[in-house]
N, C-alpha and C. Protein backbone atom coordinates (compact mmCIF):
# COMPACT_ATOMS: atom_id res chain seq x y z
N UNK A 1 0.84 -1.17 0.00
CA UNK A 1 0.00 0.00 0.00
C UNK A 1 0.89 1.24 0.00
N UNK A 2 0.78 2.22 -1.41
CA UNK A 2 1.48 3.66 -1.11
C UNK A 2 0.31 4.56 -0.72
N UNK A 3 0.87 5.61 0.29
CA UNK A 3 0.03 6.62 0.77
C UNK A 3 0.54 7.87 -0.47
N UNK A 4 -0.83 8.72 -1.04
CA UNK A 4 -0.93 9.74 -2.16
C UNK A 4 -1.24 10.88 -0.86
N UNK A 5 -0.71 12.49 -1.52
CA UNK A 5 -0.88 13.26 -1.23
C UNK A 5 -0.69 14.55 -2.10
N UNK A 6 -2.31 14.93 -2.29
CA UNK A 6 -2.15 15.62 -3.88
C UNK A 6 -2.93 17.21 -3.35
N UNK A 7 -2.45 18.17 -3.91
CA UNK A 7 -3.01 19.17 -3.58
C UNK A 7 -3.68 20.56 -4.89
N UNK A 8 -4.44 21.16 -5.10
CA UNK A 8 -5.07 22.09 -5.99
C UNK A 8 -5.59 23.21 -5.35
N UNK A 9 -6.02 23.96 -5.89
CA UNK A 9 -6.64 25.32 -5.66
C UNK A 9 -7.85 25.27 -5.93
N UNK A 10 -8.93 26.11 -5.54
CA UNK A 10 -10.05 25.79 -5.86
C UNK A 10 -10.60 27.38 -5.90
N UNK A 11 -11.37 27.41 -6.91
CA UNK A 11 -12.00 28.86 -7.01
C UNK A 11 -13.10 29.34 -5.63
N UNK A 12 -12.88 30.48 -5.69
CA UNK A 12 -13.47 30.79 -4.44
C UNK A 12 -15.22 31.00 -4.86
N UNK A 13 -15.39 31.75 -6.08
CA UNK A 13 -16.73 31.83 -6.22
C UNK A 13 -17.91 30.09 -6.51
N UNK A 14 -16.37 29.36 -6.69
CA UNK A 14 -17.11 27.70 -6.98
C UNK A 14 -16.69 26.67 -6.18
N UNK A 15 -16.26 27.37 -4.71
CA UNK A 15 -16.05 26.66 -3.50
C UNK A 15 -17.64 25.95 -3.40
N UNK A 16 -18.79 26.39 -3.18
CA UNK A 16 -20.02 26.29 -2.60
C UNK A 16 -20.62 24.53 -3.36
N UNK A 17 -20.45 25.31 -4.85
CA UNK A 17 -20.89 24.01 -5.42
C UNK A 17 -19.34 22.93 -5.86
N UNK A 18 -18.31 23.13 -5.51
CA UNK A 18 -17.43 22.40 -5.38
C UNK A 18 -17.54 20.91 -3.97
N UNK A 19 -18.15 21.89 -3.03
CA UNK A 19 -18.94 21.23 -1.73
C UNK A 19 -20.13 20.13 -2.05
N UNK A 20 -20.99 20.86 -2.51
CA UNK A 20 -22.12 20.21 -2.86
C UNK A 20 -22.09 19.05 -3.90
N UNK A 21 -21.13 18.72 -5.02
CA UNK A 21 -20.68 17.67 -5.53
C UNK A 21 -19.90 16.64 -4.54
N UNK A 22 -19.60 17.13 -4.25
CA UNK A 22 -18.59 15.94 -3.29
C UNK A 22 -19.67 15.79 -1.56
N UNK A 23 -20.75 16.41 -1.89
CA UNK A 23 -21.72 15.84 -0.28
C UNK A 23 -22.59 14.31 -1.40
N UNK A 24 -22.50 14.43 -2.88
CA UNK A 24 -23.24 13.63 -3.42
C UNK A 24 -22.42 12.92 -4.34
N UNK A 25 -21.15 12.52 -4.66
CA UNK A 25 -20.36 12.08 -5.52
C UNK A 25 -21.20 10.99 -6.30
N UNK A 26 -21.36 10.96 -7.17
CA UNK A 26 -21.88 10.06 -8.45
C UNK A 26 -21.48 8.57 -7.56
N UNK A 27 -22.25 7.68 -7.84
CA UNK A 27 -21.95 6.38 -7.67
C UNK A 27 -20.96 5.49 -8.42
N UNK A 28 -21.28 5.77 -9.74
CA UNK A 28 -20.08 5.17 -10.73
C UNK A 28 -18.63 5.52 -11.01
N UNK A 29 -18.64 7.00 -10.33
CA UNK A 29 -17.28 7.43 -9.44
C UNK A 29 -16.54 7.17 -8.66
N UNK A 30 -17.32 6.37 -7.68
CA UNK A 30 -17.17 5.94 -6.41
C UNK A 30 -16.94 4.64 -6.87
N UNK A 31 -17.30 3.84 -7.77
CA UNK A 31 -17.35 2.56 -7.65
C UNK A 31 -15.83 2.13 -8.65
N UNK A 32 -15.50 2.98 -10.08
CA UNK A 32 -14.26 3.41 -10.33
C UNK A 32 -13.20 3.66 -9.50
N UNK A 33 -13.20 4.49 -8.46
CA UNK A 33 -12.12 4.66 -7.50
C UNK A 33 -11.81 3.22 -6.48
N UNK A 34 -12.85 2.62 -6.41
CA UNK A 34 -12.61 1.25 -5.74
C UNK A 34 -12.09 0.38 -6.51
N UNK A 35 -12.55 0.35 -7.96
CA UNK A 35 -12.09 -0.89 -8.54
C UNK A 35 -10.57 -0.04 -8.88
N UNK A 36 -10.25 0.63 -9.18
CA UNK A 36 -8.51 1.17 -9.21
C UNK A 36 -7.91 0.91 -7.95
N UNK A 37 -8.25 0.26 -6.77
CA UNK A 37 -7.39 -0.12 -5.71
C UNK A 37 -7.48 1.07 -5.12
N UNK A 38 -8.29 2.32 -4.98
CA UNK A 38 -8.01 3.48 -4.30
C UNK A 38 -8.71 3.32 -2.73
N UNK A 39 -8.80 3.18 -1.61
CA UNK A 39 -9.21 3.16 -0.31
C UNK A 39 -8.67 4.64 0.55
N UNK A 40 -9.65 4.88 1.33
CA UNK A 40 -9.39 5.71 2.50
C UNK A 40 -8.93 7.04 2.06
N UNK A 41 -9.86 7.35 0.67
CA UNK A 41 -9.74 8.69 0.42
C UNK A 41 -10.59 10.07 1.15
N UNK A 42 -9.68 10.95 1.39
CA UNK A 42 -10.49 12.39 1.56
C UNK A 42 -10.06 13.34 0.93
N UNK A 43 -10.56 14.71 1.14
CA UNK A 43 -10.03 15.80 0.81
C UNK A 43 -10.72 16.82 1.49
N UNK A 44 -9.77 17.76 1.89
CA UNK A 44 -9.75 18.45 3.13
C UNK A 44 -9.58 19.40 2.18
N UNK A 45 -10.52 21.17 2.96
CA UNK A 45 -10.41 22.30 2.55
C UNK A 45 -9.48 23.20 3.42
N UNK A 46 -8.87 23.88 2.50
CA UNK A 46 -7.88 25.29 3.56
C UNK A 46 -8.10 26.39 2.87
N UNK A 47 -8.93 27.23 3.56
CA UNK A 47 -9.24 28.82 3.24
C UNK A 47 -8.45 29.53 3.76
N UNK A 48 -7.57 30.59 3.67
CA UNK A 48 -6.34 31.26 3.65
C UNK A 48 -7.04 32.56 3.80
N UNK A 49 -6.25 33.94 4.76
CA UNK A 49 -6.86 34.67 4.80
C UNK A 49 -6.44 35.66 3.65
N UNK A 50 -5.92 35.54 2.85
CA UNK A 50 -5.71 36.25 1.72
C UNK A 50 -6.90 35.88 0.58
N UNK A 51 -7.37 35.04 1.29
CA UNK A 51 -8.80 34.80 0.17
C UNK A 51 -8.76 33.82 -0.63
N UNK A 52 -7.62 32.90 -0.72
CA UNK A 52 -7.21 31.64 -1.80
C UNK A 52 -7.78 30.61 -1.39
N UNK A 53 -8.24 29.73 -1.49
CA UNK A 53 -8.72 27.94 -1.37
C UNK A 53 -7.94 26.71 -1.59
N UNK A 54 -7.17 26.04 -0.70
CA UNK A 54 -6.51 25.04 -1.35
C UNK A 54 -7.00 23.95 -0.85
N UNK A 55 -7.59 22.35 -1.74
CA UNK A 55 -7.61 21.47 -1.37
C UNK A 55 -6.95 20.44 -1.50
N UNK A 56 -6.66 19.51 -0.23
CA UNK A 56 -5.80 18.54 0.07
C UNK A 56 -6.20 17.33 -0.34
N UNK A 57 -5.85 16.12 -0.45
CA UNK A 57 -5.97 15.28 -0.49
C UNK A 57 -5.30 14.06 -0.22
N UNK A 58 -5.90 12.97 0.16
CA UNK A 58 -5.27 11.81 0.54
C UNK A 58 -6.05 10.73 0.12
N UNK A 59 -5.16 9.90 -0.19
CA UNK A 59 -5.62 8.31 -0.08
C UNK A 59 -4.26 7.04 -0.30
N UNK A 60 -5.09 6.12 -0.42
CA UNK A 60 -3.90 5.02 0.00
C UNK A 60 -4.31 4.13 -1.33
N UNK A 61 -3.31 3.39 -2.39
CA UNK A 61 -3.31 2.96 -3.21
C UNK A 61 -2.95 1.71 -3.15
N UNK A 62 -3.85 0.66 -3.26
CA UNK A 62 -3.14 -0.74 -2.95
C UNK A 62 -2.98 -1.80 -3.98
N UNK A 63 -3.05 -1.25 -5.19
CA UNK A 63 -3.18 -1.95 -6.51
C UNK A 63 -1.38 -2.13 -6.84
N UNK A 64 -1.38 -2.95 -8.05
CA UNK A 64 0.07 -3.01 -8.28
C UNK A 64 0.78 -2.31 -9.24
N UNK A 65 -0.16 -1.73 -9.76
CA UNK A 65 0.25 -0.55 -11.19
C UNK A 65 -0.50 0.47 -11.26
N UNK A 66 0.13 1.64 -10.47
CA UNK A 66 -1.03 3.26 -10.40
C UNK A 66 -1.12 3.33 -11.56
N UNK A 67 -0.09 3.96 -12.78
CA UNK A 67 -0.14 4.25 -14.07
C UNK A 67 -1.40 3.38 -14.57
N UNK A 68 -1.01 1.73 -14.51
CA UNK A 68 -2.23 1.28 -15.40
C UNK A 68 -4.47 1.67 -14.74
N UNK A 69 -3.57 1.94 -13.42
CA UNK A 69 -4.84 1.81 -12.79
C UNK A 69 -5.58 3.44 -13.13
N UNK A 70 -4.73 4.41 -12.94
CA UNK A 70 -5.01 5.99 -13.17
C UNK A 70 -5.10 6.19 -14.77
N UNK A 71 -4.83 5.00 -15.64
CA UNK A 71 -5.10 5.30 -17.07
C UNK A 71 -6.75 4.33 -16.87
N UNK A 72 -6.85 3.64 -16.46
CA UNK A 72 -8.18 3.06 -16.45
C UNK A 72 -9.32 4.01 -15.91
N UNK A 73 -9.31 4.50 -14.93
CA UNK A 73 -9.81 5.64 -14.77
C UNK A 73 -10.12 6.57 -15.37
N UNK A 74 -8.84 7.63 -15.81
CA UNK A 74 -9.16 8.68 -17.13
C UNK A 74 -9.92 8.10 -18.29
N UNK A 75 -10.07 6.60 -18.66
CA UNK A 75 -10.80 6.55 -19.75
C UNK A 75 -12.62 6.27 -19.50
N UNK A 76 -12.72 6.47 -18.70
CA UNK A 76 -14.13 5.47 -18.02
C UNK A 76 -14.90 7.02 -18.14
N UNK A 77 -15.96 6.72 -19.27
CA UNK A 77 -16.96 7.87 -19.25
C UNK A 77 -17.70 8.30 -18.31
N UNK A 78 -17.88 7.70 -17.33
CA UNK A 78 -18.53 8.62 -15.82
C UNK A 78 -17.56 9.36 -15.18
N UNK A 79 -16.68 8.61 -14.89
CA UNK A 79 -15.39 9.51 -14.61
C UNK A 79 -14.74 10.94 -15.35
N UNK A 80 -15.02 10.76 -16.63
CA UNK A 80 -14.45 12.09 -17.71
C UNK A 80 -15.65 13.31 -17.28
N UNK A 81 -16.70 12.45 -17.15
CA UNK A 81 -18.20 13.57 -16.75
C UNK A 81 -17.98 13.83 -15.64
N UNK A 82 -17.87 13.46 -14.32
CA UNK A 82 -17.49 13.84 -13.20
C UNK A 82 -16.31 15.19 -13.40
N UNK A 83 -15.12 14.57 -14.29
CA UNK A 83 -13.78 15.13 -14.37
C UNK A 83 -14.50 16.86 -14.96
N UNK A 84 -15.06 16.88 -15.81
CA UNK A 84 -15.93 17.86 -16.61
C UNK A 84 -16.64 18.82 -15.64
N UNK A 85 -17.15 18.46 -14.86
CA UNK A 85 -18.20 19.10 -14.17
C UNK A 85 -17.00 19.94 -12.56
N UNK A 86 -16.44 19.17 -12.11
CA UNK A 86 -15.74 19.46 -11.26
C UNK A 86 -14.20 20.31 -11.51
N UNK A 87 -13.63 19.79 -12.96
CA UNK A 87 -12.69 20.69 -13.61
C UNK A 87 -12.90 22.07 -13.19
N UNK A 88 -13.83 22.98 -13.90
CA UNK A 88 -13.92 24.46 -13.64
C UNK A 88 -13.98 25.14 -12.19
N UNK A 89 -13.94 24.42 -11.21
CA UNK A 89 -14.28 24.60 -9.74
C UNK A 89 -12.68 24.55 -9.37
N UNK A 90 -11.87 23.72 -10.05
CA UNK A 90 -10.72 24.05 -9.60
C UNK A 90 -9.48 24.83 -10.19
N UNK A 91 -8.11 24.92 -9.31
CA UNK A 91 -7.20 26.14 -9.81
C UNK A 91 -5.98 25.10 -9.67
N UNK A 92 -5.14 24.38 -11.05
CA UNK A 92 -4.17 23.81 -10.68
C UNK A 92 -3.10 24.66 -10.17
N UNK A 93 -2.28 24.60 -9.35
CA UNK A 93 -1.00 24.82 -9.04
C UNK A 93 -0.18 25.01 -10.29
N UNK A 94 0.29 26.39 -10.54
CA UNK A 94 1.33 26.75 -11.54
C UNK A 94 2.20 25.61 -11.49
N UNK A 95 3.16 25.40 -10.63
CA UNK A 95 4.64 25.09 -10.22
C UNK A 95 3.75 23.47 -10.30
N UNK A 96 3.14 22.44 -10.73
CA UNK A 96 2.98 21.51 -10.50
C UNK A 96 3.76 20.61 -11.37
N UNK A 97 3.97 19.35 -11.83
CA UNK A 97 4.41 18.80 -12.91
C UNK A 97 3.66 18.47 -13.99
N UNK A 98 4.89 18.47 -15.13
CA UNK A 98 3.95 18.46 -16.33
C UNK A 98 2.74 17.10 -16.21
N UNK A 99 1.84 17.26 -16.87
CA UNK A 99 0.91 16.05 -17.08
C UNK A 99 -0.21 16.20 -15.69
N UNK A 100 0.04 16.53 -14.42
CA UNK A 100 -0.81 16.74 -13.33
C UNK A 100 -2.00 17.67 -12.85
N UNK A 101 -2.53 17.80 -13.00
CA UNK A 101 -3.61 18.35 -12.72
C UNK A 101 -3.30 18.83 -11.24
N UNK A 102 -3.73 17.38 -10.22
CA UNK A 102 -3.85 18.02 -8.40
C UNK A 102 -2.14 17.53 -8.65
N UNK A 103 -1.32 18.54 -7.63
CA UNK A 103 0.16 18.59 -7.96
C UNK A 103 0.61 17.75 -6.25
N UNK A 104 0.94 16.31 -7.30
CA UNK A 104 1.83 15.99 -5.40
C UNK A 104 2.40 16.24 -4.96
N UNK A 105 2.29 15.72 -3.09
CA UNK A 105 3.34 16.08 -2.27
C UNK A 105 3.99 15.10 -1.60
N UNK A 106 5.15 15.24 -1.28
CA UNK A 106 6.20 14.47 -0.69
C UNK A 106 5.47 14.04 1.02
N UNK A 107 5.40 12.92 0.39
CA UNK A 107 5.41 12.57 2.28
C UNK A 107 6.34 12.51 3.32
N UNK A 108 6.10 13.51 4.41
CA UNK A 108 7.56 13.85 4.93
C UNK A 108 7.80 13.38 6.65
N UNK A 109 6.23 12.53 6.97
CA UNK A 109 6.43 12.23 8.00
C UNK A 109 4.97 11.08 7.95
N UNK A 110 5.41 9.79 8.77
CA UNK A 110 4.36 9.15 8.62
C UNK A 110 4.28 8.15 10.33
N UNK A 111 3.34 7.68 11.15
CA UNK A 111 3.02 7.14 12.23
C UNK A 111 2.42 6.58 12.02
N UNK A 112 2.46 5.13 12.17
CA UNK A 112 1.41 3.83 11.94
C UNK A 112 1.48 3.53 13.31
């Protein structure tokens, strides 16, 4: 099992309904992220007093090939519609790497 830690920006005027998708996440979304080996995901909000939005994320990957599993994903048409609808709500990270959308982070401390 690798632990993910991915982070984005999120528009402030499409914080509200950025919320409200994720109080109801599509089922066939949900059921995609399971069959890719994904478990014990969240994502956590940080409002900044300069007015910016950044959301966090985590989960734990227990499959044996992310690449093949995160290309299975991107192709699955509920998923691209999900990806569609929730895209404009967010703000990638300039400085992220090429190809990434939510830009990871180094895990720099861990307690089991």
């Amino acid at each position: 099992m690798k632990r993910y830690g991915m982070v984005i920006g999120v528009k402030a005027e499409r914080l509200e309904e950025y919320k409200r998708l994720h109080a109801a996440v599509w089922p066939g979304v949900l059921s995609k992220i399971a069959e890719c080996h994904i478990r014990n995901y969240s994502i956590y909000l940080r409002r900044l007093p300069d007015g910016n939005h950044y959301l966090f994320s985590y989960f734990e990957y227990g499959g044996r090939d992310f690449a093949a599993d995160m290309a299975k994903m991107a192709a699955d048409p509920e998923t691209q519609r999900w990806w569609a609808v929730c895209g404009p709500c967010q703000m990638p990270l300039a400085d992220r790497a090429k190809g990434e959308w939510w830009a990871d982070m180094e895990e720099v401390f861990h307690f089991d």
